[in-house]
PDB file of N, CA and C in Angstrom:
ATOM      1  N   UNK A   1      85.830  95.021  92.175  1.00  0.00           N
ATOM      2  CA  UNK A   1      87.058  94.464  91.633  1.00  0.00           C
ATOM      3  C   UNK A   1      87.970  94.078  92.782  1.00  0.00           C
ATOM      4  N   UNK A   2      88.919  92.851  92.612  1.00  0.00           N
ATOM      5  CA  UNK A   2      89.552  92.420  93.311  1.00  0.00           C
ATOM      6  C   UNK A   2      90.647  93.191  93.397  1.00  0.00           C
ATOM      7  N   UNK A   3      91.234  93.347  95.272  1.00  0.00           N
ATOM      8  CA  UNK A   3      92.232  94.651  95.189  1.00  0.00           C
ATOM      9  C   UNK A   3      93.737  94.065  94.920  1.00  0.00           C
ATOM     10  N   UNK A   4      93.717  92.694  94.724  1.00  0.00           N
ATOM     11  CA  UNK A   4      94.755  91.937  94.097  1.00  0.00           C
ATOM     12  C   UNK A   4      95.393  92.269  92.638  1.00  0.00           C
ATOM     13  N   UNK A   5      94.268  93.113  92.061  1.00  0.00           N
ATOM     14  CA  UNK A   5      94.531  93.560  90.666  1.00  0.00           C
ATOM     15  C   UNK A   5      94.610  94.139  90.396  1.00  0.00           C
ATOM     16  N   UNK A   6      95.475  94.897  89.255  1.00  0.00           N
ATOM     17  CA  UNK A   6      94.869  96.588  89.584  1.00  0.00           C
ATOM     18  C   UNK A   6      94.649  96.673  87.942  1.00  0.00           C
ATOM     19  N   UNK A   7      93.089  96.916  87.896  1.00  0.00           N
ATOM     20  CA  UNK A   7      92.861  96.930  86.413  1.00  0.00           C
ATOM     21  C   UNK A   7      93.044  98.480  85.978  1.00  0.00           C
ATOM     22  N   UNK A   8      92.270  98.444  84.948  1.00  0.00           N
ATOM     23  CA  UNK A   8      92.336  99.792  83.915  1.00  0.00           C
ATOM     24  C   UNK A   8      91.830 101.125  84.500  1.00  0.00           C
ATOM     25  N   UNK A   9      90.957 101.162  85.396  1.00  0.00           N
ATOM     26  CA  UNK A   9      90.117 102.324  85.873  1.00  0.00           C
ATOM     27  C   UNK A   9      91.129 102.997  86.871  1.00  0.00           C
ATOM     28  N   UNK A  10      91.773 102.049  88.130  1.00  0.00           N
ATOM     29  CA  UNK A  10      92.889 102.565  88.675  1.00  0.00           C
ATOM     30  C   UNK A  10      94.062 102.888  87.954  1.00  0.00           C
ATOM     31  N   UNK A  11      94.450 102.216  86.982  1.00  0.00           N
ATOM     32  CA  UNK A  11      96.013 102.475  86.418  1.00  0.00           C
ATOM     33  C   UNK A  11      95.600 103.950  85.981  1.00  0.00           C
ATOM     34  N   UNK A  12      94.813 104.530  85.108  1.00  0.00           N
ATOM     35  CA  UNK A  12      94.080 105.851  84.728  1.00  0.00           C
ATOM     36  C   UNK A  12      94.012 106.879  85.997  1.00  0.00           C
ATOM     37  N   UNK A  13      93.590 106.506  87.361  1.00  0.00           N
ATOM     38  CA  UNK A  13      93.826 107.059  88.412  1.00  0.00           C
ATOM     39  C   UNK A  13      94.990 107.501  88.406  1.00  0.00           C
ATOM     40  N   UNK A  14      95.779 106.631  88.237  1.00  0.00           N
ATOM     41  CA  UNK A  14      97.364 106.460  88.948  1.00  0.00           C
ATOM     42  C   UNK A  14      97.904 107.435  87.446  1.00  0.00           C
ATOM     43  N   UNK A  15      97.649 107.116  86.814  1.00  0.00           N
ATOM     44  CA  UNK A  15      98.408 108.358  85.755  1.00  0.00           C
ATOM     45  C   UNK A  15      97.882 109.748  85.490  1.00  0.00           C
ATOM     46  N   UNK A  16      96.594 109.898  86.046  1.00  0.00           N
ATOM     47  CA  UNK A  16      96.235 111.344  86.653  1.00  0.00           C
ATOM     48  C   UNK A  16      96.915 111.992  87.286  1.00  0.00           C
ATOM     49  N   UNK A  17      96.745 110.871  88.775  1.00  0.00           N
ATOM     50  CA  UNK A  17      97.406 111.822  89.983  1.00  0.00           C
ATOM     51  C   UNK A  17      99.172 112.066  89.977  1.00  0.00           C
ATOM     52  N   UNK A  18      99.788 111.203  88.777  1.00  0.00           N
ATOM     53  CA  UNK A  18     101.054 111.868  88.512  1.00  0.00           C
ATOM     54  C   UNK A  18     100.631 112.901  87.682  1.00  0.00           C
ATOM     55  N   UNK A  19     100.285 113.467  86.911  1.00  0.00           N
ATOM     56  CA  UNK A  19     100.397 114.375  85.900  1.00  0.00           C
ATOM     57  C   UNK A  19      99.657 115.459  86.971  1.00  0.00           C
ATOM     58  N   UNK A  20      99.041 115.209  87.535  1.00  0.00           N
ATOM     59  CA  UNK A  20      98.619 115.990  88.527  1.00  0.00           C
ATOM     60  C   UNK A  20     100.092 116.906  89.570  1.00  0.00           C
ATOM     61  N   UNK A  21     100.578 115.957  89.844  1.00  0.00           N
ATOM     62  CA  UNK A  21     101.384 116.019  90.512  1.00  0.00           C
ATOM     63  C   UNK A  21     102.681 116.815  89.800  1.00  0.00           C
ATOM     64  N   UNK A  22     102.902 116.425  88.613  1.00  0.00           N
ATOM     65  CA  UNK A  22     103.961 117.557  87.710  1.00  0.00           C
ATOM     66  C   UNK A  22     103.226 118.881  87.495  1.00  0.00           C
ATOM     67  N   UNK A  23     101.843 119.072  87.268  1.00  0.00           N
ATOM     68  CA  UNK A  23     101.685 120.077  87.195  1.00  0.00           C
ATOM     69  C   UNK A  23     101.708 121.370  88.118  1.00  0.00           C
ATOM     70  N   UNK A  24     101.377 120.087  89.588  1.00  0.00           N
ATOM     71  CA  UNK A  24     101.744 121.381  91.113  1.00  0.00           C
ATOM     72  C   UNK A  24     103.402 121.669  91.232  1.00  0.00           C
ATOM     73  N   UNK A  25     104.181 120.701  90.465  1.00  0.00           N
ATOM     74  CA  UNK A  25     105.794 121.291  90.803  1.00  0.00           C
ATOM     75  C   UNK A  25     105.659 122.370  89.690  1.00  0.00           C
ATOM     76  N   UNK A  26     105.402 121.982  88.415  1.00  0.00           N
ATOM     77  CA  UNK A  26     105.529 123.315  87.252  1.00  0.00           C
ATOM     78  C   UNK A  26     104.857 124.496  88.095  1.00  0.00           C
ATOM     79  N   UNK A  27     103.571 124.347  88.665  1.00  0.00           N
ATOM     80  CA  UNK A  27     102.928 125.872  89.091  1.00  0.00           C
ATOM     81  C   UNK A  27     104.183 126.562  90.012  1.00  0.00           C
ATOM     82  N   UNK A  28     104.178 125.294  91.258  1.00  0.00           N
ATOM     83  CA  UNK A  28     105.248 125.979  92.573  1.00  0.00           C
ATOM     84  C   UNK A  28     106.423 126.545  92.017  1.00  0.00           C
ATOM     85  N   UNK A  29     107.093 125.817  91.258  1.00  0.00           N
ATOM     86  CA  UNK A  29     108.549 126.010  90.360  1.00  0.00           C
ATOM     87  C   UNK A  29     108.204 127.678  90.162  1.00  0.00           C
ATOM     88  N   UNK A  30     107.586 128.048  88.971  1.00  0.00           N
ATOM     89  CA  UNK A  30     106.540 128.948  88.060  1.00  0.00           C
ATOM     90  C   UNK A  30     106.974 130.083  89.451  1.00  0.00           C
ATOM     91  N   UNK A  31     106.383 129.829  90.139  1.00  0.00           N
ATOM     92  CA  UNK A  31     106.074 130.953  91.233  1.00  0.00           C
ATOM     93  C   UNK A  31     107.175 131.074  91.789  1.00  0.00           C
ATOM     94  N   UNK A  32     108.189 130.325  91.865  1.00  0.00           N
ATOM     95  CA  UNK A  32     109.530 130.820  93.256  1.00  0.00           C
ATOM     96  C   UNK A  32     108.849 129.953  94.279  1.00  0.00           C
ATOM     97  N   UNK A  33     108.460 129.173  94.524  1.00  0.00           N
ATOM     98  CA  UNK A  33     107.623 128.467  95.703  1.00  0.00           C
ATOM     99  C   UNK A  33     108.038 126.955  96.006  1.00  0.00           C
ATOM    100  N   UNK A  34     108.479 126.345  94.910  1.00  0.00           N
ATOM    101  CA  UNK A  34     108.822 125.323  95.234  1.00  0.00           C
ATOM    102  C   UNK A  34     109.655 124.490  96.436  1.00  0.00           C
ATOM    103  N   UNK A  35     110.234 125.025  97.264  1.00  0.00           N
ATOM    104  CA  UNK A  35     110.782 125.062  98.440  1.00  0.00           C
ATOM    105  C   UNK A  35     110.107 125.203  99.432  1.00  0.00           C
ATOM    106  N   UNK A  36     108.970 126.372  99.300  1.00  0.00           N
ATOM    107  CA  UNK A  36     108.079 127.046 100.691  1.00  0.00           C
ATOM    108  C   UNK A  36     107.079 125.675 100.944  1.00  0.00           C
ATOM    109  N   UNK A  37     106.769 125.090  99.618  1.00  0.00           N
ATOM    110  CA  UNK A  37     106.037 123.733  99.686  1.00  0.00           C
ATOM    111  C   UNK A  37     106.379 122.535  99.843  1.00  0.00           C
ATOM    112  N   UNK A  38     107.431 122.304 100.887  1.00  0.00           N
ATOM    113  CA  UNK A  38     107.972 121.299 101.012  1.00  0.00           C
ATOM    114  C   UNK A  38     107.031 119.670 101.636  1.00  0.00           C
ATOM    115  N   UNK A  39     106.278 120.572 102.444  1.00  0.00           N
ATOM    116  CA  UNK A  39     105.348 119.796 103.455  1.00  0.00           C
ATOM    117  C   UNK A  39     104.143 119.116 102.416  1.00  0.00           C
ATOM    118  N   UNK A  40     103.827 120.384 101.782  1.00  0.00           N
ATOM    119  CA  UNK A  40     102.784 120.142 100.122  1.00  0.00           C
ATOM    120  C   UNK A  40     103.017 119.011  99.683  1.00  0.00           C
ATOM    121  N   UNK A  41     103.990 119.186  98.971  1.00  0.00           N
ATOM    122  CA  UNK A  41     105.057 118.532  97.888  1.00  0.00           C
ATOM    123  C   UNK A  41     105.622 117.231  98.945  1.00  0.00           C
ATOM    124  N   UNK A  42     105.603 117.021 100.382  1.00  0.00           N
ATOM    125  CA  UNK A  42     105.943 115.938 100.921  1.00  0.00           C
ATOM    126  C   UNK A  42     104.539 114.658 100.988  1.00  0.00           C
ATOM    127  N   UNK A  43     103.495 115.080 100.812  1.00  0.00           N
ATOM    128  CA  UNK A  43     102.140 114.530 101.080  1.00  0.00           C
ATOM    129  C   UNK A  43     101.970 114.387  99.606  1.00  0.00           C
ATOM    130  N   UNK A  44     102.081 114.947  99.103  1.00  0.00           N
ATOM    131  CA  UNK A  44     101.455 114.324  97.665  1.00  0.00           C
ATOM    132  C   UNK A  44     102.778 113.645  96.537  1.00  0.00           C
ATOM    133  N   UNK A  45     103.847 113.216  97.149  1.00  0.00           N
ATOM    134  CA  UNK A  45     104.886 112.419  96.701  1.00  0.00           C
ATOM    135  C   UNK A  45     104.612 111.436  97.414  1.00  0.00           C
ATOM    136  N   UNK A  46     104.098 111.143  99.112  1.00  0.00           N
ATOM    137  CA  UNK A  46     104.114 109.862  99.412  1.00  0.00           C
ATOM    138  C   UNK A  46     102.691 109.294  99.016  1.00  0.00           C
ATOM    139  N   UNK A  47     101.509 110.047  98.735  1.00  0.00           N
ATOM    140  CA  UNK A  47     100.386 109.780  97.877  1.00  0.00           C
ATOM    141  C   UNK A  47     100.811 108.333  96.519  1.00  0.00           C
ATOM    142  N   UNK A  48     101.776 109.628  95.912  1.00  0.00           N
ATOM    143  CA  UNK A  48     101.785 109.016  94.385  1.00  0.00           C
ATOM    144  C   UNK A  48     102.934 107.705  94.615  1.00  0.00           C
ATOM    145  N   UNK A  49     103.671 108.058  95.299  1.00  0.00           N
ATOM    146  CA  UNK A  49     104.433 106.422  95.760  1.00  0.00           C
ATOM    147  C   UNK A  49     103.951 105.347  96.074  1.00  0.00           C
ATOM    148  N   UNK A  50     102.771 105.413  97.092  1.00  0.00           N
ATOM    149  CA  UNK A  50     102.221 104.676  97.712  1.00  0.00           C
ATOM    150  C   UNK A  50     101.553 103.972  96.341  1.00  0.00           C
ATOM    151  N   UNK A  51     100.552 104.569  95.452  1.00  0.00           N
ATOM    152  CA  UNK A  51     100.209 104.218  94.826  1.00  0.00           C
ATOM    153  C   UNK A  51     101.046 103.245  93.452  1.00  0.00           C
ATOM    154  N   UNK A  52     101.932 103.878  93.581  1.00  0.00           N
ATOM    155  CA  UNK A  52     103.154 103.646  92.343  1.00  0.00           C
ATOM    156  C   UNK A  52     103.496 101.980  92.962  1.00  0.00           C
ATOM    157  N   UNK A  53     103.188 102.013  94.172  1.00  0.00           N
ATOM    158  CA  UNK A  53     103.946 100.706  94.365  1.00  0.00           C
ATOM    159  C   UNK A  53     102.778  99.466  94.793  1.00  0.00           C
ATOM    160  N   UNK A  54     101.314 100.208  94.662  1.00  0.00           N
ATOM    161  CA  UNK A  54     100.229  99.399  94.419  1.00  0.00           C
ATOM    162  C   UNK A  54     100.568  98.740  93.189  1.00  0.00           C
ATOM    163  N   UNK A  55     100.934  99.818  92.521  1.00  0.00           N
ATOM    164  CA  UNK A  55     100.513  99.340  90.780  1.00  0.00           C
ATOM    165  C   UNK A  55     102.007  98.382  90.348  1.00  0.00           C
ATOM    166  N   UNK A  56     102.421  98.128  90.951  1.00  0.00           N
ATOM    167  CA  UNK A  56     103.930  97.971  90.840  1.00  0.00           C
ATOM    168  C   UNK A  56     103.554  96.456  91.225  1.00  0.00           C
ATOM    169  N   UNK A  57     103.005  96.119  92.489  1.00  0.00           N
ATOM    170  CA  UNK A  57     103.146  94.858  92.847  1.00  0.00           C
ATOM    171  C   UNK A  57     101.752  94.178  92.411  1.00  0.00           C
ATOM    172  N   UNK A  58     100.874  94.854  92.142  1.00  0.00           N
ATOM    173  CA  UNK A  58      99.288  93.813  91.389  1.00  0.00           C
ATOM    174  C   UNK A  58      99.377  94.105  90.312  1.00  0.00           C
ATOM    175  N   UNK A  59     100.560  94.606  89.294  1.00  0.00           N
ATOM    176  CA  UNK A  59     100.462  94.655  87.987  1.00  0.00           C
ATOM    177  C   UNK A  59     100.966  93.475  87.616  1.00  0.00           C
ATOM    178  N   UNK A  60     101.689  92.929  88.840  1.00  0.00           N
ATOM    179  CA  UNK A  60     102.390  91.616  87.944  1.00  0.00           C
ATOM    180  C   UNK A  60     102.135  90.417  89.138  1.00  0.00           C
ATOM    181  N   UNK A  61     100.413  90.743  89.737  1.00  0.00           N
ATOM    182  CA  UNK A  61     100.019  89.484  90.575  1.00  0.00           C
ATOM    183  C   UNK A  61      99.309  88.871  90.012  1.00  0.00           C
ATOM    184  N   UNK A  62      99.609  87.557  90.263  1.00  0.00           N
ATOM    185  CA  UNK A  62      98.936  86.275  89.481  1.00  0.00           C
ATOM    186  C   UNK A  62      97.528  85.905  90.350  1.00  0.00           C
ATOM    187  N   UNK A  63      96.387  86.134  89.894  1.00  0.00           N
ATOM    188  CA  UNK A  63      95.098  85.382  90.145  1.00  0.00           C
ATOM    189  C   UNK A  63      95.187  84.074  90.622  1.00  0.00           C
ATOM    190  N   UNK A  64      94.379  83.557  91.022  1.00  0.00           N
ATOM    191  CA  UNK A  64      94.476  81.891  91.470  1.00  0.00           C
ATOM    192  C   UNK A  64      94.575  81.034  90.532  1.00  0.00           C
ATOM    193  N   UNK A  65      93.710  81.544  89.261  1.00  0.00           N
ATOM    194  CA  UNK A  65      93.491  81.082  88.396  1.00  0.00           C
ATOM    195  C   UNK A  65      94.244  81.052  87.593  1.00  0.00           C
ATOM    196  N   UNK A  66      95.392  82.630  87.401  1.00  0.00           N
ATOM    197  CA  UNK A  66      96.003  82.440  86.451  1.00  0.00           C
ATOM    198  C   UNK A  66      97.591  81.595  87.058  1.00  0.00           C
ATOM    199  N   UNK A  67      97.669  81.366  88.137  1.00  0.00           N
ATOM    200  CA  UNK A  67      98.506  80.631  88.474  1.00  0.00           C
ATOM    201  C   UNK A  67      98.650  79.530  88.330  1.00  0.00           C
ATOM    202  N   UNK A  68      97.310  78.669  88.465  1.00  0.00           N
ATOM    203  CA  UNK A  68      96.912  77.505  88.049  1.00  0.00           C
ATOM    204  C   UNK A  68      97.087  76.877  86.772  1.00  0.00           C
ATOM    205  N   UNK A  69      96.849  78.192  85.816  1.00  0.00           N
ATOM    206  CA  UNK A  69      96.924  77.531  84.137  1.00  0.00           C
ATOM    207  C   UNK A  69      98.075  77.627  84.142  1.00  0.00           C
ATOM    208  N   UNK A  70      99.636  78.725  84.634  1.00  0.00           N
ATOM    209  CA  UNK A  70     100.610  78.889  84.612  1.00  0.00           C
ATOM    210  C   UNK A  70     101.133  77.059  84.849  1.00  0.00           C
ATOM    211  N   UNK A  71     100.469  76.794  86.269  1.00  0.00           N
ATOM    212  CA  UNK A  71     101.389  75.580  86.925  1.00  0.00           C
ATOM    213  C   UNK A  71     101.100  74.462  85.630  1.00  0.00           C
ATOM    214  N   UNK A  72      99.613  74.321  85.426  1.00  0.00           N
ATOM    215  CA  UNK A  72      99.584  73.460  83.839  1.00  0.00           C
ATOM    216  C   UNK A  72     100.399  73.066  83.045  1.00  0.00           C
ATOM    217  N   UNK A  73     100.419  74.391  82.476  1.00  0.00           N
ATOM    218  CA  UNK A  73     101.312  74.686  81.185  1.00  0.00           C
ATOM    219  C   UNK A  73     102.625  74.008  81.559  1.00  0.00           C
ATOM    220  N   UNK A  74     103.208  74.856  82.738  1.00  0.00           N
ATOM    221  CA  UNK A  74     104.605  74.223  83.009  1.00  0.00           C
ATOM    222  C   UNK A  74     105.154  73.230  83.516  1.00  0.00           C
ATOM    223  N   UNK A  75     103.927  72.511  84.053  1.00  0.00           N
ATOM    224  CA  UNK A  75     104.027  70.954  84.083  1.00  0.00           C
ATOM    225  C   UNK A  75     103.920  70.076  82.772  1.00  0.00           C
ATOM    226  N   UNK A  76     103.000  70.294  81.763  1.00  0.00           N
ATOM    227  CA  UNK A  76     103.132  69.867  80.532  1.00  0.00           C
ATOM    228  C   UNK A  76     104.107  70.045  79.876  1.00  0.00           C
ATOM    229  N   UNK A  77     104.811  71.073  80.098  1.00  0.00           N
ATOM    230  CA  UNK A  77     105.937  71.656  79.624  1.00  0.00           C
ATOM    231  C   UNK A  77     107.290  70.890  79.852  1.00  0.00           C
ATOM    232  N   UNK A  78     107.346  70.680  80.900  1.00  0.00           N
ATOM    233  CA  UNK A  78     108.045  69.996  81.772  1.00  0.00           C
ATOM    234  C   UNK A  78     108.285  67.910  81.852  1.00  0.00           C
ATOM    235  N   UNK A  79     107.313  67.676  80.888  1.00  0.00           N
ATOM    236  CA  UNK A  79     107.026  66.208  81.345  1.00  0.00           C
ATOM    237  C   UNK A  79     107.446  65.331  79.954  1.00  0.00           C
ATOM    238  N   UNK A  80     107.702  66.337  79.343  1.00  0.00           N
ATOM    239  CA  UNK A  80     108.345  66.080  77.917  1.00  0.00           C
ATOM    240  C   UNK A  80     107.185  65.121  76.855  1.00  0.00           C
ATOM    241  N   UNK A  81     106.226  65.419  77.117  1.00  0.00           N
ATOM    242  CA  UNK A  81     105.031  64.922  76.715  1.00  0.00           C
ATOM    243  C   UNK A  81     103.972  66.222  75.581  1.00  0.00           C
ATOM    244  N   UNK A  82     104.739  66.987  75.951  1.00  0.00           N
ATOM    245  CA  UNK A  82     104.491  68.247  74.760  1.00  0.00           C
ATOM    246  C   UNK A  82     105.911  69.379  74.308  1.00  0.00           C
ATOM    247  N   UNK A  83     105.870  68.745  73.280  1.00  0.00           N
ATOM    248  CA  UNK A  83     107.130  69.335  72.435  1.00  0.00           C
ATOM    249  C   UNK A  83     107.133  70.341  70.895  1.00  0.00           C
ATOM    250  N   UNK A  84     107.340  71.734  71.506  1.00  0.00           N
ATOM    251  CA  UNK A  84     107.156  72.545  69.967  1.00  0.00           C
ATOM    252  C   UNK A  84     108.083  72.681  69.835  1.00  0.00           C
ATOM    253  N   UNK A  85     109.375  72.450  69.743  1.00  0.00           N
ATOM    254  CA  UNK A  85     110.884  72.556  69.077  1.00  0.00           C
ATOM    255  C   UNK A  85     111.326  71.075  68.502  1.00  0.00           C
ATOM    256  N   UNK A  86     110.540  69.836  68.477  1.00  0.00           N
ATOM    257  CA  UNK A  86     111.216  68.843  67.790  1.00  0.00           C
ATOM    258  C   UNK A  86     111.310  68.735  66.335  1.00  0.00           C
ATOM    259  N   UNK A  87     112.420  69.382  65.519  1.00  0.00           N
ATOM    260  CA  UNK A  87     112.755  68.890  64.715  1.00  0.00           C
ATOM    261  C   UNK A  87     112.519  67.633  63.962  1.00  0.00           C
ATOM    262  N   UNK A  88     112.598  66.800  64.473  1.00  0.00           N
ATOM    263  CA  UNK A  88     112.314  65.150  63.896  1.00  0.00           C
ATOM    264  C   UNK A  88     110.577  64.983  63.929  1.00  0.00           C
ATOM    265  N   UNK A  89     110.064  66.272  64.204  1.00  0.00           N
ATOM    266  CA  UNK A  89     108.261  66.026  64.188  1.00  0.00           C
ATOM    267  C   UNK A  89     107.645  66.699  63.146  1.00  0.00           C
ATOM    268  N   UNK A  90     108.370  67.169  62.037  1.00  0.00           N
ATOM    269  CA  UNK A  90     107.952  67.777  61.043  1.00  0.00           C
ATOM    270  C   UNK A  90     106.608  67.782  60.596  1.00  0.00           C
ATOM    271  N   UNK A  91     105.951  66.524  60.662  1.00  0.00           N
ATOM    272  CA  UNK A  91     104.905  66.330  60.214  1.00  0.00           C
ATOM    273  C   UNK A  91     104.235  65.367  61.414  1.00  0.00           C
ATOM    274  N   UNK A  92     103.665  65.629  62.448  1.00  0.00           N
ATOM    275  CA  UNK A  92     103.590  64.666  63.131  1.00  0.00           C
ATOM    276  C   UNK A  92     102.295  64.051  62.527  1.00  0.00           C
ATOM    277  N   UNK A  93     101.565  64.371  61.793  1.00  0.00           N
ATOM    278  CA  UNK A  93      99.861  63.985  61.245  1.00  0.00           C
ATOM    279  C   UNK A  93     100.189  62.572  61.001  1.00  0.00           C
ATOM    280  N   UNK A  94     101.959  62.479  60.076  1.00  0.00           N
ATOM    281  CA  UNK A  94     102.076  61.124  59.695  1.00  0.00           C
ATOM    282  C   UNK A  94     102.475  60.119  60.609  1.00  0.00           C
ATOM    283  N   UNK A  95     101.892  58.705  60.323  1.00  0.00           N
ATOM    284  CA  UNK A  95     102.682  57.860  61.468  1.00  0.00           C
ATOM    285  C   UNK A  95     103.369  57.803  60.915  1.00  0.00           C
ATOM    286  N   UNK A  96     104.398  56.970  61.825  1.00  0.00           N
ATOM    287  CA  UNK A  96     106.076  55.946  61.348  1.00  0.00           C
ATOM    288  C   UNK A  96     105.724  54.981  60.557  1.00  0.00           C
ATOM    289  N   UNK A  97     106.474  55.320  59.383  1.00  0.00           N
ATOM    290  CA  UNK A  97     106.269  54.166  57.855  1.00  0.00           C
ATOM    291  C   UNK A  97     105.178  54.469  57.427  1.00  0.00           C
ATOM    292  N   UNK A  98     104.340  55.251  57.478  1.00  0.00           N
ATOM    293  CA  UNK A  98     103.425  55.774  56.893  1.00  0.00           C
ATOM    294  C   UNK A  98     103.094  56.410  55.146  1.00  0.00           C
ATOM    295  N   UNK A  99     102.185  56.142  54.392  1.00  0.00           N
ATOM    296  CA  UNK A  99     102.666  57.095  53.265  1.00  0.00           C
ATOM    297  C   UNK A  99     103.071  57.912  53.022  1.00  0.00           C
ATOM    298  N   UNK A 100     104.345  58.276  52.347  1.00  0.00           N
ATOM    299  CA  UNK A 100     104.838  59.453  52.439  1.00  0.00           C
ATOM    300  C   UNK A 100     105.976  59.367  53.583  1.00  0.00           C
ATOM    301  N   UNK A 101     105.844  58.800  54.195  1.00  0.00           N
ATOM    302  CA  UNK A 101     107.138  58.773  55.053  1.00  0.00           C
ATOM    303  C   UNK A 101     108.644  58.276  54.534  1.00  0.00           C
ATOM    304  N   UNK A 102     109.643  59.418  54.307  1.00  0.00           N
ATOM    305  CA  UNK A 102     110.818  58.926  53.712  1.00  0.00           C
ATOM    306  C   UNK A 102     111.516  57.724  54.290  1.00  0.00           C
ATOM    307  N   UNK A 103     111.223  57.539  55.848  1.00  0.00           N
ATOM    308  CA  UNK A 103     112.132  56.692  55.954  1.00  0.00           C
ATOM    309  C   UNK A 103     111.281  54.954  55.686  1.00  0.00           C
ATOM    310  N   UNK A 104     110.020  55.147  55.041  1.00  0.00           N
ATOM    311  CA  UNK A 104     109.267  54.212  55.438  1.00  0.00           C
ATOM    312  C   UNK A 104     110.253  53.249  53.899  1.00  0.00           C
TER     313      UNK A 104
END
């Protein structure tokens, strides 16, 4: 898998090793320890950050591809040559003066 992405198997990683990670503050907490483990608790916060901010920036990276259909769309979009809000297109199936056309 491309490391541009971060699909389903990592995001599952990444929500392990937090829950992972609450469960070593609940134990340390639990014990009176949470303090003595600062160094602990300093390595496995920049772990889950690091990761947090994998998932942070390829959760919302665009493929080549999907950039491409993006630029499409919003050039079609853009060229006023495709229109889903015109009002006056009610029926576009019909031509102008067509049967059925009121103003025909």
């Amino acid at each position: 898998m491309s490391e541009e992405i971060y699909g389903p198997e990592r995001a599952q990683r990444l929500v392990a090793l937090l829950r992972a990670l609450a469960e070593r503050i609940r134990d340390l907490d639990r014990s009176g320890r949470l303090l003595d483990a600062a160094p602990e608790l300093q390595k496995l916060l920049g772990n889950a950050r690091s990761e947090l901010f994998h998932y942070e920036v390829r959760s919302t990276y665009d493929t080549p591809d999907v950039a491409e259909n993006r630029r499409i769309v919003e050039d079609a979009m853009g060229s006023g040559d495709l229109s889903l809000d015109d009002p006056d297109d009610d029926e576009p199936w019909r031509g102008a003066g067509g049967e059925g056309d009121p103003q025909a």
